[in-house]
C-alpha atoms as a PDB file:
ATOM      1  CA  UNK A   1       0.145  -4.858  20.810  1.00  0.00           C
ATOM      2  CA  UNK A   2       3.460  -6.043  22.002  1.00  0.00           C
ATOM      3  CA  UNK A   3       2.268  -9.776  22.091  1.00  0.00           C
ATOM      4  CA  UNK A   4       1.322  -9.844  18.734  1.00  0.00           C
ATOM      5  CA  UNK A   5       3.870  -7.263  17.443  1.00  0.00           C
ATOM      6  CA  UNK A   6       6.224 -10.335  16.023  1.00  0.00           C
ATOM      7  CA  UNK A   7       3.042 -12.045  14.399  1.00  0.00           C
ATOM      8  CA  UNK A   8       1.776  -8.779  12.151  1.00  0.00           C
ATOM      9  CA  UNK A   9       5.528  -8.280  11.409  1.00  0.00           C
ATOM     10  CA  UNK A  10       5.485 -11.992  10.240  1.00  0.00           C
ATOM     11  CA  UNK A  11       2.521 -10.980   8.020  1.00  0.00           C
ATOM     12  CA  UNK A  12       3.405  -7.931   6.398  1.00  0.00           C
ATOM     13  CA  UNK A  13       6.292  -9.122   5.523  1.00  0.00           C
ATOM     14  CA  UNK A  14       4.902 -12.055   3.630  1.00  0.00           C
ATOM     15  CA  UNK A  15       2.689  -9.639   1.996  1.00  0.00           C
ATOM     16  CA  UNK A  16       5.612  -7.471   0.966  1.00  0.00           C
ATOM     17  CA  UNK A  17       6.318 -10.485  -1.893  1.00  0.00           C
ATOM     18  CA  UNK A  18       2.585 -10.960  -2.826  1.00  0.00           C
ATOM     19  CA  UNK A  19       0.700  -9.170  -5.493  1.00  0.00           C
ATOM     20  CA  UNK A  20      -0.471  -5.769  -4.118  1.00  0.00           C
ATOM     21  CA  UNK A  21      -4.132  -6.940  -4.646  1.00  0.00           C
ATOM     22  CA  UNK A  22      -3.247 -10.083  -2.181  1.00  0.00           C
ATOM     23  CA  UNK A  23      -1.910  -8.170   0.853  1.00  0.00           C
ATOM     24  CA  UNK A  24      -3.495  -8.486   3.909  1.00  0.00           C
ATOM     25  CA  UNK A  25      -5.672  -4.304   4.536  1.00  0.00           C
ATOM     26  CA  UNK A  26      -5.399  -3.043   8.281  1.00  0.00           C
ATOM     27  CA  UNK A  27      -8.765  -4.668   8.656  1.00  0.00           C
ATOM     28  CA  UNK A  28      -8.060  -7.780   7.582  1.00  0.00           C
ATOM     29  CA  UNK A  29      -5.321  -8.107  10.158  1.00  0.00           C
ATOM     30  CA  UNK A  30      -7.303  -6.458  13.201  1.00  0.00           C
ATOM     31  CA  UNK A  31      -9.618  -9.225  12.578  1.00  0.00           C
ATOM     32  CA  UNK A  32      -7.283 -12.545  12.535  1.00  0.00           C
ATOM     33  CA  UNK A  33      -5.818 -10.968  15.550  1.00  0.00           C
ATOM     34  CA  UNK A  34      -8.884 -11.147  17.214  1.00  0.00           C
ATOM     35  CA  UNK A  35     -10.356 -14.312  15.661  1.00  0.00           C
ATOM     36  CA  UNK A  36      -6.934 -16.205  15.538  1.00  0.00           C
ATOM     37  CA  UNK A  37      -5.310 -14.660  18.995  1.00  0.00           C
ATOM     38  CA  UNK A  38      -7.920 -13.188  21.210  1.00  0.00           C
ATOM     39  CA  UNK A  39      -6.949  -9.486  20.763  1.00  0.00           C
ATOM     40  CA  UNK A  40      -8.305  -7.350  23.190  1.00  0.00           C
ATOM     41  CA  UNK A  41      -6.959  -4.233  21.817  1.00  0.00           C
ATOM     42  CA  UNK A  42      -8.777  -1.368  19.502  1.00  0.00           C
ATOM     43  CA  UNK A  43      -8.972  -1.576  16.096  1.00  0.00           C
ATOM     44  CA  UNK A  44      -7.072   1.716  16.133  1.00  0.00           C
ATOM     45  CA  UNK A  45      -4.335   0.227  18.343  1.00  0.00           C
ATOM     46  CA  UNK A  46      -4.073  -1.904  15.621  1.00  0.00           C
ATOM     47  CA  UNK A  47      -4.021   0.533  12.711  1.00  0.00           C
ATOM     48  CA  UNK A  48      -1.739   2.669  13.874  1.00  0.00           C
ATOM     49  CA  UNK A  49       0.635  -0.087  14.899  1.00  0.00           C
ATOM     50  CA  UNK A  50       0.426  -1.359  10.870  1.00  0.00           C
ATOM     51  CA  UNK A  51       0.890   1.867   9.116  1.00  0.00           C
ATOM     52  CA  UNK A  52       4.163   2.328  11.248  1.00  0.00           C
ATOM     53  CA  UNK A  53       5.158  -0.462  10.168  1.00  0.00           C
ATOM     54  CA  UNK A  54       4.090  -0.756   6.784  1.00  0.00           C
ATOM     55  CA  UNK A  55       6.222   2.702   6.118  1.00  0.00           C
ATOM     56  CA  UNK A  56       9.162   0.550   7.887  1.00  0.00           C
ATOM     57  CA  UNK A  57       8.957  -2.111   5.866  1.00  0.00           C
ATOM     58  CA  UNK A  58       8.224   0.525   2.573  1.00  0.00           C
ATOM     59  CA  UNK A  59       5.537  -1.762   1.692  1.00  0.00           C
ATOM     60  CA  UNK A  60       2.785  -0.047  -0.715  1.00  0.00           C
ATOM     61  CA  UNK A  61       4.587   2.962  -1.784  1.00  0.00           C
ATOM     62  CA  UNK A  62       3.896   3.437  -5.872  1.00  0.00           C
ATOM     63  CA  UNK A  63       6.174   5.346  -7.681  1.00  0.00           C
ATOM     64  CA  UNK A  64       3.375   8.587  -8.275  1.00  0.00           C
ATOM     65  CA  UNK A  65       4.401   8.956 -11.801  1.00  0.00           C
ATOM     66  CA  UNK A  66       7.347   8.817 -14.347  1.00  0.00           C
ATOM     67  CA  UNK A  67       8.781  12.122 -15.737  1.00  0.00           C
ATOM     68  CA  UNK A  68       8.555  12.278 -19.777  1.00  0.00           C
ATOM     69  CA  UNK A  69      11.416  13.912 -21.563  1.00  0.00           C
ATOM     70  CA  UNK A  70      10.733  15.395 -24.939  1.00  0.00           C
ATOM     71  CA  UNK A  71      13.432  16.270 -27.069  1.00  0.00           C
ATOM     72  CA  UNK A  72      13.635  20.235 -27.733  1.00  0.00           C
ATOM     73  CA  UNK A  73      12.501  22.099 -30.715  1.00  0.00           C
ATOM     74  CA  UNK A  74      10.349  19.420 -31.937  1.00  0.00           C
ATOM     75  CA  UNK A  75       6.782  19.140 -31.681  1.00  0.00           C
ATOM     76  CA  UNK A  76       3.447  17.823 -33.847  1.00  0.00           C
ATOM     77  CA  UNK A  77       0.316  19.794 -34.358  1.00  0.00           C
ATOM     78  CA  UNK A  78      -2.887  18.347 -36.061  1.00  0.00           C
ATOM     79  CA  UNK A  79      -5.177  21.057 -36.689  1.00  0.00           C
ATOM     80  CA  UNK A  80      -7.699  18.968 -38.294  1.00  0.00           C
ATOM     81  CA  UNK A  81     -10.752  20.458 -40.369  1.00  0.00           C
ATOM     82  CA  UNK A  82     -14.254  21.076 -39.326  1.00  0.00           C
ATOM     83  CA  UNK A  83     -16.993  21.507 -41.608  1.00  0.00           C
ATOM     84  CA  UNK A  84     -19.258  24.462 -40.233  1.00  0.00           C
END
């Protein structure tokens, strides 16, 4: 990988101000490296090198979910009616 290390650094980093949905997958990058450069590598050479760096470069980390405060002592209840 180190030939090409500078390259898929250049990449993810132009993905890091792109829409989420327009990033470049591991895939995606394993095969321009082998189209576009002539990488003779693994494709796990290659996907381990871009989930180091993708947790480097904090790209793709989604806040899991937002804590909801409710006030105390307050609530609402709808017990509705059911016809039997």
């Amino acid at each position: 990988m180190e030939p090409y290390r500078e390259q898929v650094d250049t990449w993810l980093m132009e993905d890091k101000a792109r829409p989420r949905k327009q990033r470049h997958t591991t895939k995606r990058i394993y095969d321009r490296l082998v189209e576009e450069y002539g990488f003779r590598g693994s494709e796990r050479t290659a996907r381990y090198y871009v989930a180091k760096r993708k947790m480097e470069f904090q790209i793709g980390e989604v806040e899991p979910y937002i804590r909801l405060e409710h006030p105390g002592r307050e609530a609402q209840v709808d017990f509705g009616l059911s016809k039997l």
